[in-house]
Protein backbone atom coordinates (compact mmCIF):
# COMPACT_ATOMS: atom_id res chain seq x y z
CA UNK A 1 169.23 6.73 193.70
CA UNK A 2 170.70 9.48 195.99
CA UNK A 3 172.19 11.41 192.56
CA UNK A 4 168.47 11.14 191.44
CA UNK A 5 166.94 12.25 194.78
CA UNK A 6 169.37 15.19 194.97
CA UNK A 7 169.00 16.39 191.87
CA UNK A 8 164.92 16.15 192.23
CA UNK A 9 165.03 18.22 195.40
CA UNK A 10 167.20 21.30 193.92
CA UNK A 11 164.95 20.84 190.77
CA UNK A 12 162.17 21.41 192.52
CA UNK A 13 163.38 24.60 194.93
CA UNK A 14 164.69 25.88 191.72
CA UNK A 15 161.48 25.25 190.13
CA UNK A 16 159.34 26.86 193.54
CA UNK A 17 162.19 29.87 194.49
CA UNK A 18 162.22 31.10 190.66
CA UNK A 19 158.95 32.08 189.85
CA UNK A 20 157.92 32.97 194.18
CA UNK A 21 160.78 35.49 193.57
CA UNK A 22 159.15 36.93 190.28
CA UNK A 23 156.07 37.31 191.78
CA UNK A 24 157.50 38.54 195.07
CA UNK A 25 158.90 41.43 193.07
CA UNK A 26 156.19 41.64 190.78
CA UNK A 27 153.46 42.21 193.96
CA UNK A 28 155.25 44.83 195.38
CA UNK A 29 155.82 46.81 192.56
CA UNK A 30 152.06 46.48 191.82
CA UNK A 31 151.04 47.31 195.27
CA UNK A 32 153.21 50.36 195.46
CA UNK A 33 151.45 51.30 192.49
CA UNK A 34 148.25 50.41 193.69
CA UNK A 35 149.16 52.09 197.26
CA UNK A 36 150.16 55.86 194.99
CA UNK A 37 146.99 55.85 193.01
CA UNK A 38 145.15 55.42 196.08
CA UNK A 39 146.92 58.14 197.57
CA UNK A 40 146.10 60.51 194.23
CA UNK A 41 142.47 59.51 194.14
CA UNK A 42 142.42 60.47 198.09
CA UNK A 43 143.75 63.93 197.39
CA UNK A 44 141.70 64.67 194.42
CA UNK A 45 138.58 64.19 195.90
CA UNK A 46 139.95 66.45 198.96
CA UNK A 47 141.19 68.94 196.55
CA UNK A 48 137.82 69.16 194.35
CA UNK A 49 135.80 69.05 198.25
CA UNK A 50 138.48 71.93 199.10
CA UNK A 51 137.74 73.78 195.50
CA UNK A 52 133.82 73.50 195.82
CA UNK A 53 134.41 75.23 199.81
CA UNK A 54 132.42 71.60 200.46
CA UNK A 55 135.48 70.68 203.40
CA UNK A 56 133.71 71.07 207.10
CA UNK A 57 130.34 72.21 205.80
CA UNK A 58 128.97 68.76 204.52
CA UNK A 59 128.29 66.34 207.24
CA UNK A 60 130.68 63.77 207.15
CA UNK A 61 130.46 60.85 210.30
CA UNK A 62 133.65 61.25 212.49
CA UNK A 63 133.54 58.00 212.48
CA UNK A 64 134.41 57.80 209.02
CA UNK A 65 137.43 61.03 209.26
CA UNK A 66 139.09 58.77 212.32
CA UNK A 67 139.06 55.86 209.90
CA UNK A 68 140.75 57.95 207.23
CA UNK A 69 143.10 59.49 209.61
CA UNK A 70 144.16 55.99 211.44
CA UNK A 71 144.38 54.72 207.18
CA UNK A 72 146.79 57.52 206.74
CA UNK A 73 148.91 56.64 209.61
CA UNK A 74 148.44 53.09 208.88
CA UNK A 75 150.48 54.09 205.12
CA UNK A 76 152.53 56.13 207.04
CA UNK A 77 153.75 53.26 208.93
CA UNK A 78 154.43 51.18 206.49
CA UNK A 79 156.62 53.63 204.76
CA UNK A 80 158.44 53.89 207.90
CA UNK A 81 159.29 50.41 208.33
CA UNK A 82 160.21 49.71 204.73
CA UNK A 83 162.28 52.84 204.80
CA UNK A 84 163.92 52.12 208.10
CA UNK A 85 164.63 48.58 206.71
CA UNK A 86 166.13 50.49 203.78
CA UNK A 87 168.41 52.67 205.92
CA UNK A 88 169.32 49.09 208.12
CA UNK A 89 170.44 47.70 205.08
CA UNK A 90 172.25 50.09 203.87
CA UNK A 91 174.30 50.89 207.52
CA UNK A 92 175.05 46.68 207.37
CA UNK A 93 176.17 47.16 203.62
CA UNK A 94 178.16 50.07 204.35
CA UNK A 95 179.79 48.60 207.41
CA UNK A 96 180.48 45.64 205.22
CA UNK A 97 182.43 47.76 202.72
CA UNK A 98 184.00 49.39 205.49
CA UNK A 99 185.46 45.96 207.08
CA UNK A 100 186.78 45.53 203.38
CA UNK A 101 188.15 49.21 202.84
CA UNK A 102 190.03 48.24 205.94
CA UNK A 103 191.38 45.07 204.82
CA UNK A 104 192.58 46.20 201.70
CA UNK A 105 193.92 49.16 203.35
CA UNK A 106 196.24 46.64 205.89
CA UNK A 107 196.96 44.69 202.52
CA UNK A 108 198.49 47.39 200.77
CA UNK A 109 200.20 49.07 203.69
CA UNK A 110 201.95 45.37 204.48
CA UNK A 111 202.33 44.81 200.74
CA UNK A 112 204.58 48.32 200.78
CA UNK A 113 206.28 47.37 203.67
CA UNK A 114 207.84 44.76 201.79
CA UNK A 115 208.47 46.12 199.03
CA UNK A 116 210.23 48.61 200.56
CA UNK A 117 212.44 46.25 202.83
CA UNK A 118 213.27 44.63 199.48
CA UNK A 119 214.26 47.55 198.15
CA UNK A 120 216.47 48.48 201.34
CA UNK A 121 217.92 45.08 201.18
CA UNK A 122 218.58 45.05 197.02
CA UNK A 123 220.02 48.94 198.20
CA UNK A 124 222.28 47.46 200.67
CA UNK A 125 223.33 44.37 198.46
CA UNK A 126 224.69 47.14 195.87
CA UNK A 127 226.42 48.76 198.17
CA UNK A 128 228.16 45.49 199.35
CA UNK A 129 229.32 44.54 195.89
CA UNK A 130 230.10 48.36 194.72
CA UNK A 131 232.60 48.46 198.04
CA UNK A 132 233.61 44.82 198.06
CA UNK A 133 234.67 45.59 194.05
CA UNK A 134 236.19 49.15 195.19
């Protein structure tokens, strides 16, 4: 019973944590899409109202240019964060390899260190038998 009811409960995270992580990675690669056509259809439309000299002369509610500039700052945010969680990673990865750089590093100077007292004492055992047979 408890080989059954083990193997039932990692079946079914397997069977939940597979396809959430496909679709994880699946909806923000979408929505970054989404996000950059956004972003292109915005500056078109400002770019063909800039062309046509249209940009301050028609009325447009300032109601509605706060809303687009709080929307830009809104995306601007959210870069932000996902790049500072970017760079956050990437100082804990580094400081990870660094940890390990450092290990190895006291590895290989000990592991010299010994081979070089075993080379001192096979030096020193030589000389013993060449003046012991001299």
């Amino acid at each position: 019973g408890t080989a059954v009811g083990s193997g039932a409960i990692i079946s079914g995270v397997l069977a939940l944590a597979f396809p959430l992580t496909i679709l994880s990675g699946n909806f923000a690669t979408e929505y970054g899409i989404f996000l950059r056509e956004q972003e292109r259809r915005v500056r078109k439309r400002l770019f063909r109202e800039y062309r046509k000299g249209n940009i301050g002369k028609t009325h447009v509610p300032p109601k509605r240019i706060l809303k687009d500039i709080w929307n830009e700052l809104l995306t601007l945010r959210g870069g932000l964060d996902s790049t500072k969680a970017v760079i956050e990673t990437f100082e804990r990865q580094f400081f990870k390899i660094d940890l390990y750089v450092q290990r190895l590093e006291r590895v290989m100077a000990k592991d010299m260190k010994e081979r070089y007292d075993m080379q001192q004492q096979q030096k020193k055992k030589n000389q013993e038998l060449n003046n012991s047979t001299h």
